[in-house]
Protein backbone atom coordinates (compact mmCIF):
# COMPACT_ATOMS: atom_id res chain seq x y z
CA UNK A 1 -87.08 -2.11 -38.34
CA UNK A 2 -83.74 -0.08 -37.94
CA UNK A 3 -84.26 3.64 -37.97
CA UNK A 4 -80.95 4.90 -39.05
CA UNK A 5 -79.78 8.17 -37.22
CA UNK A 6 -79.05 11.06 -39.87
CA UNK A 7 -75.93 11.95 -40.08
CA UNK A 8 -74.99 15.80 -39.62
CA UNK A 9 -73.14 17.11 -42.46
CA UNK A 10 -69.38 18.48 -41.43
CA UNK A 11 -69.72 22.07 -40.99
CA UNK A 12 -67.78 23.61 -43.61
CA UNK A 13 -64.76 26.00 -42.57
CA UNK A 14 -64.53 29.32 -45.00
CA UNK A 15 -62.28 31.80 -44.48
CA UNK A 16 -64.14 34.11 -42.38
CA UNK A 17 -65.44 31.10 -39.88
CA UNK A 18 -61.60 30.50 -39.43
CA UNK A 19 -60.65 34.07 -38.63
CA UNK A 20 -63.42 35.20 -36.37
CA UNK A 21 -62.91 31.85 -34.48
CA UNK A 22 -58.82 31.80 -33.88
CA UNK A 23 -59.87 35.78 -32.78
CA UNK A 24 -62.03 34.37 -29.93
CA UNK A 25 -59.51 31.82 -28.71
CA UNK A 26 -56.75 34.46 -29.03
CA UNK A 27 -58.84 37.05 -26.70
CA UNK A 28 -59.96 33.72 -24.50
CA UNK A 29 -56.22 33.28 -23.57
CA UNK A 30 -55.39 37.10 -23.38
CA UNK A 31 -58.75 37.29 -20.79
CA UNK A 32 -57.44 34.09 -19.12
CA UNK A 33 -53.84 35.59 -18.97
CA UNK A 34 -55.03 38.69 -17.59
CA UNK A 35 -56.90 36.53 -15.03
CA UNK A 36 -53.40 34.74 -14.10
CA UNK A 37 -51.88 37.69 -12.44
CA UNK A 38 -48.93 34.95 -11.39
CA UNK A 39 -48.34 34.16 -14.62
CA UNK A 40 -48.76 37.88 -15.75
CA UNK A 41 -46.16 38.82 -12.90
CA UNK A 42 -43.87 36.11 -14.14
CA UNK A 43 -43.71 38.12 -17.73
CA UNK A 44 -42.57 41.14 -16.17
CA UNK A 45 -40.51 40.22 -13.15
CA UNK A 46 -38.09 37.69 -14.27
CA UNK A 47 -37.05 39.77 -17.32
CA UNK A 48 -36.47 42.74 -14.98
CA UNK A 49 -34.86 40.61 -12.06
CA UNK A 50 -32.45 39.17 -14.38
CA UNK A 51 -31.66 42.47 -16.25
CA UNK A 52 -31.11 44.20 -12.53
CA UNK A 53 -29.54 41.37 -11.48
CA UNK A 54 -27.10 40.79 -14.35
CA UNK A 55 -26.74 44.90 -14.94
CA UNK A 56 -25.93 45.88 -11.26
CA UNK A 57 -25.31 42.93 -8.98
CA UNK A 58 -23.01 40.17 -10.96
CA UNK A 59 -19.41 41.68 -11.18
CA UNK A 60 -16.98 38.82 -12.23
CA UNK A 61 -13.77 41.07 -11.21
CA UNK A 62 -14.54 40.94 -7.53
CA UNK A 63 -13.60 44.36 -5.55
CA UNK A 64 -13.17 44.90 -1.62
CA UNK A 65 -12.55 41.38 -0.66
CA UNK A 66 -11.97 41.32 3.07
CA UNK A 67 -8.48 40.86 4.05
CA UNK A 68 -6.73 40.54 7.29
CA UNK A 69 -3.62 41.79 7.90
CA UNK A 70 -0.85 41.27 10.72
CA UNK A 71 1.96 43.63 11.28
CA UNK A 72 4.70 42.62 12.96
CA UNK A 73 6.22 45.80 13.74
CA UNK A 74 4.89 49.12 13.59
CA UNK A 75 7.22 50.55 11.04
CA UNK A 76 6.94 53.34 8.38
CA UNK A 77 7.17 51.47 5.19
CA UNK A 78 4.34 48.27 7.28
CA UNK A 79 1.67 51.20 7.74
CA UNK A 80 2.30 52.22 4.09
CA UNK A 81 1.81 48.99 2.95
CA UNK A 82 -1.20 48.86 4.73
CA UNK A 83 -2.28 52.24 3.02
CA UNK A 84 -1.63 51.01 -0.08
CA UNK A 85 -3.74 47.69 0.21
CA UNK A 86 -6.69 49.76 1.65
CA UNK A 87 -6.42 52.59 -1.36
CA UNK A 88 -6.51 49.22 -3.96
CA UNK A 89 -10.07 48.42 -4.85
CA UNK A 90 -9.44 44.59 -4.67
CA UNK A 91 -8.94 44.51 -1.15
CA UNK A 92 -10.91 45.94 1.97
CA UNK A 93 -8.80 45.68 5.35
CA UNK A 94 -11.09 44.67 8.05
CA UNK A 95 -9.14 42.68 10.61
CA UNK A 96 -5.96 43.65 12.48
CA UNK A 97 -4.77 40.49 14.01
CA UNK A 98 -2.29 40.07 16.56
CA UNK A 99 -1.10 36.30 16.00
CA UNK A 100 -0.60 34.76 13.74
CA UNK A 101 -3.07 31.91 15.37
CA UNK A 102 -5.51 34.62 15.29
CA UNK A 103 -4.96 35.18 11.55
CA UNK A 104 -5.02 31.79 10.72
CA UNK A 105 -8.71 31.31 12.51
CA UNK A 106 -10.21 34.27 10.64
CA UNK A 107 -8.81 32.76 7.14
CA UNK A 108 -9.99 29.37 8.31
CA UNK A 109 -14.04 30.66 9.68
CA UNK A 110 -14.59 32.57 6.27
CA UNK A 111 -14.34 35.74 7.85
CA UNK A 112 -11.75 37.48 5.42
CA UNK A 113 -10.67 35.71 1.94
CA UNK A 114 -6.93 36.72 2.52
CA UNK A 115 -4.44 36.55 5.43
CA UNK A 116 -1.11 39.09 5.06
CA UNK A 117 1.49 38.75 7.07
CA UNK A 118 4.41 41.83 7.49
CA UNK A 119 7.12 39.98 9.57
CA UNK A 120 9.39 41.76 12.12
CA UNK A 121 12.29 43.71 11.13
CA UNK A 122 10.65 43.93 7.61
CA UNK A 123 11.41 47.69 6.76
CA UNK A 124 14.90 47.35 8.08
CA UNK A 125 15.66 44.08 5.44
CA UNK A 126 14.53 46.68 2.57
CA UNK A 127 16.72 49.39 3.91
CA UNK A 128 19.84 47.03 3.68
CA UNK A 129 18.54 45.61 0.13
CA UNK A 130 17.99 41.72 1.38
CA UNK A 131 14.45 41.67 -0.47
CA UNK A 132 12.33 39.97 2.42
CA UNK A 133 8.97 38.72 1.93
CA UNK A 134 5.61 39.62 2.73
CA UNK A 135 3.46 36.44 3.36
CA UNK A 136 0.04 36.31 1.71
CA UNK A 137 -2.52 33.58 2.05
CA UNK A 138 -5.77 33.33 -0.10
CA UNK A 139 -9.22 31.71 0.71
CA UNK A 140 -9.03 29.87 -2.72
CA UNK A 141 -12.07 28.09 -2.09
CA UNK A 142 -13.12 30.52 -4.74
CA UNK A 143 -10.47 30.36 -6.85
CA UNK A 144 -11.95 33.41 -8.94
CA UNK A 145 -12.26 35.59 -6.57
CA UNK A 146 -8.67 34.66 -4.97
CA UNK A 147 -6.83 34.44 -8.64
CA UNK A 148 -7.84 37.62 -9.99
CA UNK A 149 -7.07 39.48 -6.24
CA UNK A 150 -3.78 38.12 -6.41
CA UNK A 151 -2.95 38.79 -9.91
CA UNK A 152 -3.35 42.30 -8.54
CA UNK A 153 -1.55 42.66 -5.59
CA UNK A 154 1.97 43.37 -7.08
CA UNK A 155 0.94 45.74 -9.25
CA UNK A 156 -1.09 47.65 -6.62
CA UNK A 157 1.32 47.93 -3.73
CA UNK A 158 3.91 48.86 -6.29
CA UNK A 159 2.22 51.30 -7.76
CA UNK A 160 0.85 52.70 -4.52
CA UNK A 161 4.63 53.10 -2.99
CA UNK A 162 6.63 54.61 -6.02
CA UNK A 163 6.27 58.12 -4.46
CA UNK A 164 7.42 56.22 -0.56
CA UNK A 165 10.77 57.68 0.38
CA UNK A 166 11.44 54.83 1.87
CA UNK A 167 11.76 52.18 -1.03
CA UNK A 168 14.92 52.58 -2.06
CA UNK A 169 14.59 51.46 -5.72
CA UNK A 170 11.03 52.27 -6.85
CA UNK A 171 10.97 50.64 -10.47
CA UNK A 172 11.76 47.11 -8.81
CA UNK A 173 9.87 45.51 -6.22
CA UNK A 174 11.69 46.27 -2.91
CA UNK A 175 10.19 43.15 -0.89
CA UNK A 176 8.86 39.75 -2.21
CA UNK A 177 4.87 38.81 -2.10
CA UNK A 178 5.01 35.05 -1.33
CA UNK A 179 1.82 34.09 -1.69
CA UNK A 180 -0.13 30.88 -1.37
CA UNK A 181 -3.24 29.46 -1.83
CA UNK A 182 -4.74 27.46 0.75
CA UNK A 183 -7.84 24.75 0.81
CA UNK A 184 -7.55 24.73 -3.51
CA UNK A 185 -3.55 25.16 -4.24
CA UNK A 186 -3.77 24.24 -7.56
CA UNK A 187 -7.49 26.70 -8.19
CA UNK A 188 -9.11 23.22 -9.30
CA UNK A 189 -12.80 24.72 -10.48
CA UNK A 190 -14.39 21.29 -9.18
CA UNK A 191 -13.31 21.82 -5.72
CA UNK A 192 -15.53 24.48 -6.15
CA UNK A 193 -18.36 23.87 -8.16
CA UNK A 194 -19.36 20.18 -7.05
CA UNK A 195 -19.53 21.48 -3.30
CA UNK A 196 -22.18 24.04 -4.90
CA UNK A 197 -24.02 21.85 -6.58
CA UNK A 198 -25.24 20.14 -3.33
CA UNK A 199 -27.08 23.37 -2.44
CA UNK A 200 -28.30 24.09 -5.99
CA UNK A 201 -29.48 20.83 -6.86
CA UNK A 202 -30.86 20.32 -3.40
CA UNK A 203 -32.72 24.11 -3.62
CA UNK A 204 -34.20 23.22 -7.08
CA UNK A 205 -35.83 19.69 -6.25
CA UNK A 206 -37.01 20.63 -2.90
CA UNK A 207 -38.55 23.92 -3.62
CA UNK A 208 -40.71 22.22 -6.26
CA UNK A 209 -41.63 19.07 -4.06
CA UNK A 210 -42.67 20.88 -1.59
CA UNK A 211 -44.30 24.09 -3.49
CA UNK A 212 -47.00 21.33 -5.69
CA UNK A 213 -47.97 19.04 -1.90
CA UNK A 214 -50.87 21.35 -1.70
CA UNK A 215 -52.12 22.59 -4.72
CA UNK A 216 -51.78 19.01 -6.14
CA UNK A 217 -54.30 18.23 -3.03
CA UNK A 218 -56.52 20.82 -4.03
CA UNK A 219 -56.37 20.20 -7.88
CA UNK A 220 -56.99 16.48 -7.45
CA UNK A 221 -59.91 17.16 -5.00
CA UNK A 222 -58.55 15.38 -1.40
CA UNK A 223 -58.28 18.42 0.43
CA UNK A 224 -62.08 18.09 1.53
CA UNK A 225 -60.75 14.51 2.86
CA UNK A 226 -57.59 15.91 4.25
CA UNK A 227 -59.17 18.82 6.07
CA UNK A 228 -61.94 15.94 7.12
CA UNK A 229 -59.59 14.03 9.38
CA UNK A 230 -58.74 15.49 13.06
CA UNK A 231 -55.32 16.96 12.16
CA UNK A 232 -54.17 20.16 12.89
CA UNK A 233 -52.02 22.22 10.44
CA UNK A 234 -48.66 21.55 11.91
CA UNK A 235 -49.71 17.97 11.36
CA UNK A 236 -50.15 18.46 7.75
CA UNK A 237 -47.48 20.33 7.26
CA UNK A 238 -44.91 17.61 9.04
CA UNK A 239 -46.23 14.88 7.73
CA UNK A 240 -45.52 16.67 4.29
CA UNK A 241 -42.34 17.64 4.79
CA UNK A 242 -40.44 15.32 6.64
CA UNK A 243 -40.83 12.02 4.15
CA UNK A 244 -38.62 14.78 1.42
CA UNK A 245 -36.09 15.35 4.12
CA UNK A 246 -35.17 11.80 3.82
CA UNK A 247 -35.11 12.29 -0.33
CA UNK A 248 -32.75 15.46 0.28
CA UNK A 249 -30.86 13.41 2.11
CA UNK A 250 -30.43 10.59 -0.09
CA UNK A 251 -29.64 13.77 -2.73
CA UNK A 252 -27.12 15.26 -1.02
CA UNK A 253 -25.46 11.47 -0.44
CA UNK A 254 -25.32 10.50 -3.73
CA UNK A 255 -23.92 14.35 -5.20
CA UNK A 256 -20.94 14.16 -2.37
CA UNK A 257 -20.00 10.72 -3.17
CA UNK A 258 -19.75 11.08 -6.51
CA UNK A 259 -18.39 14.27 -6.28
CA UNK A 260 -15.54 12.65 -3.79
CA UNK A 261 -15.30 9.41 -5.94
CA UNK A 262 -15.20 10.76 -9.81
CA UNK A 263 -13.74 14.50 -8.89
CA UNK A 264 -11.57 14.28 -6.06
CA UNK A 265 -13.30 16.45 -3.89
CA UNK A 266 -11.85 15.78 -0.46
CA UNK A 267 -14.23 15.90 2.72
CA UNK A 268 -11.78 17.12 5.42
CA UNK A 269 -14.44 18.62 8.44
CA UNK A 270 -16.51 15.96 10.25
CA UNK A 271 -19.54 14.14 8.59
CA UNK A 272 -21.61 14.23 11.27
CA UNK A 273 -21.58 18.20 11.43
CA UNK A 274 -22.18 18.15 7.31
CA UNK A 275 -25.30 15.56 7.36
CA UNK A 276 -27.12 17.87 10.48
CA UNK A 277 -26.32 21.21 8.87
CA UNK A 278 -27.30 19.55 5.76
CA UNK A 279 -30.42 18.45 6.93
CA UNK A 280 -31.17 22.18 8.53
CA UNK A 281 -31.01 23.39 5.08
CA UNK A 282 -33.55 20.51 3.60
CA UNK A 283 -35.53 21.67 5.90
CA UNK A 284 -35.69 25.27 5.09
CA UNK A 285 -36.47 24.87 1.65
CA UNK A 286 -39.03 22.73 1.99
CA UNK A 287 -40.55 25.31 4.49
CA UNK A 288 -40.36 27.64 1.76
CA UNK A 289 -41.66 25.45 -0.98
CA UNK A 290 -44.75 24.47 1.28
CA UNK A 291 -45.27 28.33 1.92
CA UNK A 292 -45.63 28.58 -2.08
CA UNK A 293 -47.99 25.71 -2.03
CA UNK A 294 -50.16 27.35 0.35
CA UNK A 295 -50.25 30.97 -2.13
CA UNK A 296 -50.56 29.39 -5.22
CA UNK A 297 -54.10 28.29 -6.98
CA UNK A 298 -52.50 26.10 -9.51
CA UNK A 299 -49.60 23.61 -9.44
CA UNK A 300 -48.58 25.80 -12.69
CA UNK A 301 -48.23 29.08 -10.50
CA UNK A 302 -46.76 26.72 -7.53
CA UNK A 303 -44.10 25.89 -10.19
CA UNK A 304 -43.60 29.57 -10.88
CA UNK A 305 -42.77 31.09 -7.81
CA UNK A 306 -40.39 28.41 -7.10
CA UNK A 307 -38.42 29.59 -10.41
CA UNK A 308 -38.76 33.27 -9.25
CA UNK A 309 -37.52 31.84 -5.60
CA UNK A 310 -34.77 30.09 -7.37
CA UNK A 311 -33.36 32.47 -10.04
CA UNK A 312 -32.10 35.41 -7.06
CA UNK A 313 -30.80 32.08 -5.17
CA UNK A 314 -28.26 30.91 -7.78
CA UNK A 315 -26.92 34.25 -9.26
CA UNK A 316 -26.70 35.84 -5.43
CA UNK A 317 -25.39 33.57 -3.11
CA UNK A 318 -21.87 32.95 -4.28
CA UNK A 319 -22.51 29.77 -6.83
CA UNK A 320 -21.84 31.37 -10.21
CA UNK A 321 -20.18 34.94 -9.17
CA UNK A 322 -17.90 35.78 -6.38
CA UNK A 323 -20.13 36.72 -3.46
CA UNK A 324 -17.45 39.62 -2.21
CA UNK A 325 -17.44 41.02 -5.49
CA UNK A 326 -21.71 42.14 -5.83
CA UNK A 327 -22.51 45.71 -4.50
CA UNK A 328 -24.01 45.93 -0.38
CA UNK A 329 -27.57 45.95 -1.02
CA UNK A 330 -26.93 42.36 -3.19
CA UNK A 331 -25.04 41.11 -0.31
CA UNK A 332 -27.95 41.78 1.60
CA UNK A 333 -30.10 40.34 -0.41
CA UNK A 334 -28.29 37.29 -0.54
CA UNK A 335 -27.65 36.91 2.99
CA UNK A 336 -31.40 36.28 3.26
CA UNK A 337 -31.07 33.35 0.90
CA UNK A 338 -30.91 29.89 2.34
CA UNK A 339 -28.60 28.91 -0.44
CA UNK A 340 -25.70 31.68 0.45
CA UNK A 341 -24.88 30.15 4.05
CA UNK A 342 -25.33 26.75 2.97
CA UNK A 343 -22.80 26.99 0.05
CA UNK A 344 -20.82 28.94 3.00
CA UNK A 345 -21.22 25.35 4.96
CA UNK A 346 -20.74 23.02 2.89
CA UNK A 347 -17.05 24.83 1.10
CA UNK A 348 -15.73 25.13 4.61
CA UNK A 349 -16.57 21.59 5.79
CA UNK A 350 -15.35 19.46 2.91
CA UNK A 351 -12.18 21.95 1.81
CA UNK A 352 -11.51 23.55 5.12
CA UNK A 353 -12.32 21.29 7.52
CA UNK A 354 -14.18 23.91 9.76
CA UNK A 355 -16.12 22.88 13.16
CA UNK A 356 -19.30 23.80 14.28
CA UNK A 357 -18.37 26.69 16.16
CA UNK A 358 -16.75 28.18 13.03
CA UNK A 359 -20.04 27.91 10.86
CA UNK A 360 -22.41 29.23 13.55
CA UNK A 361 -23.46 32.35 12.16
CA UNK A 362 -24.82 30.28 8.91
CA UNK A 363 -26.36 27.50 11.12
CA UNK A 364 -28.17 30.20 12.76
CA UNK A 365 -28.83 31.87 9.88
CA UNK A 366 -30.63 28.56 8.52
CA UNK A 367 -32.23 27.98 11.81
CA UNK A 368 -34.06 31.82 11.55
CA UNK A 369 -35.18 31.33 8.12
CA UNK A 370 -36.39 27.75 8.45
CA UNK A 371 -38.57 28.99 11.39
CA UNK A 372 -39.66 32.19 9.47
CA UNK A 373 -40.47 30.17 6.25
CA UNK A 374 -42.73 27.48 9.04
CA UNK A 375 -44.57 30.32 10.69
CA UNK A 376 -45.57 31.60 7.40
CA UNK A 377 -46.64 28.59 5.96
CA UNK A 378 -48.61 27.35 8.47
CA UNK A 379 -50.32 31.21 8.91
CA UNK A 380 -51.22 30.85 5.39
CA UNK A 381 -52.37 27.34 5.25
CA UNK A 382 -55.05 28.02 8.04
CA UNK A 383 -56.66 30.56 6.01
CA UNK A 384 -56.98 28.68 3.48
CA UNK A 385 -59.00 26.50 6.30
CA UNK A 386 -61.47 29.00 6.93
């Protein structure tokens, strides 16, 4: 004989049921929130980081760009030129060259953004009227940054020398500015951007990679396993990293080649010195993303702090805004960003054609914060053994 089961009525929902249960869940996910002091910190901070960043750091009229400057003779009217372009607040002399092989090489390592040239016998050519020229050449890998500066300079040394006893006709321009813009003549924006899209693609994907190898581990329950097997953390840590070094790789391939093949881009430095210094700054993001890993409980808060890493990154290190044109203390900032010396790399190799002894204050710059970002992660990850 079948017993049948009896069935349970459906509870019935009234009004009050309804609001006294969507007021637990509601103070479930504010306890649970509270709880999440990632997530919590990810409510305030980013809101506040881009505010600061966005209120005090971004400037997209750049001001104080470095410039070099050569004088051929030491004449009146050359040292009030040189006055002039130091009183402007585009330009910040902070080179005095004596060739003009010595100017080229500080254009050509990134070390100023423009190169002025005051030939011999210049003030005596605006004495007699002959309108001689004053050579100018701008770093227009940024062709922001070099545009705007040079929209300027007329205007500014004019302006600055209408009181100079020595310009005979103040209301016209006593000398001509021949200027020219080098590595990007005609300020094509892909030239810039696809170069910078290496490093930003590259920081994105291998931050988050790298940031879930752990607390994917620990969420999926292996870890016991991992830690199980005679390994030491090094060993884990390797063996995590190195297999996305090859996928970084295969990233940064496939951006340049399309980037050379659909845009134009030209790749003018050597290869071989792009594919190592490339590989240097694989490697220090993913040192960075597996030093997230090892803080976060969750592949949700692993996820976060690689946005928080990420945000300072692109806005910062030259991608979006000229990186002459943010305040000191954002320059510092940035200088401590992998991103910022790689976007330095990569411009100079492919536009420039620079060597490795002109980049080795960013390949060293890499190197430190690859080893920094290591040390750290592995610190952490053994105390998460014991």
């Amino acid at each position: 004989m079948t017993h049948m089961l009896p069935t349970q009525a459906p509870q019935r929902i009234t009004g009050d049921g309804f609001v006294s249960r969507t007021w637990a869940m509601l103070l479930k996910e504010f306890i649970q929130l509270r709880r999440d002091r990632v997530s919590f910190a990810m409510i305030v901070i980013v809101p506040l980081m881009q505010l600061l960043l966005f209120g005090y750091a971004i400037n997209t009229t750049p001001r104080d760009l470095p410039t070099a400057v050569l004088l051929q003779e030491q004449s009146d009217l050359a040292r009030s030129i040189l006055a002039a372009l130091q009183n402007t607040k585009y330009f910040k002399v902070t080179e005095l060259p004596h060739t003009t092989a010595e100017l080229d090489h500080l254009l050509a390592s990134g070390k100023v953004l423009f190169a002025i040239e005051i030939p011999a016998g210049f003030e005596r050519s605006v004495r007699r009227g002959d309108k001689p020229a004053m050579l100018v050449a701008a770093d227009a890998t940024d062709p922001v940054a070099a545009g705007s500066a040079l929209g300027a300079l007329g205007t500014a040394v004019q302006t600055a020398l209408t009181h100079d006893r020595l310009v005979p006709d103040p209301v016209q321009m006593p000398f001509e500015i021949r200027a020219h813009a080098r590595y990007n003549p005609a300020g094509a924006t892909q030239l810039n951007i696809v170069p910078g899209l290496v490093g930003t693609i590259l920081t994105m994907t291998m931050l988050i990679f790298t940031a879930l190898s752990v607390t994917r581990e620990i969420e999926r329950g292996t870890m016991e396993n991992l830690l199980a097997m005679p390994i030491s953390p090094i060993e884990i840590m390797l063996g995590k990293i190195i297999p996305y070094v090859f996928v970084g790789f295969v990233q940064a391939s496939l951006i340049i080649g399309l980037g050379v093949l659909l845009f134009g881009v030209p790749i003018i430095g050597s290869l071989a010195v792009l594919a190592f210094l490339s590989t240097l700054f694989i490697a220090a993001n993913l040192s960075i993303g597996y030093t997230f890993s090892t803080v976060a409980q969750n592949q949700l808060q692993a996820i976060q702090m690689s946005f928080m890493f990420f945000l300072p990154n692109i806005l910062l290190s030259g991608f979006m805004f000229p990186f002459a044109g943010m305040p000191v203390w954002a320059q510092w900032i940035g200088e401590a960003l992998p991103l910022t010396h790689y976007l330095r790399i990569v411009r100079s190799i492919m536009l420039k054609g620079s060597s490795m002894s002109d980049l080795r204050y960013d390949a060293i710059a890499l190197f430190a914060l690859m080893l920094v970002a290591m040390t750290i992660a592995v610190t952490r990850f053994r105390r998460t053994l014991d």
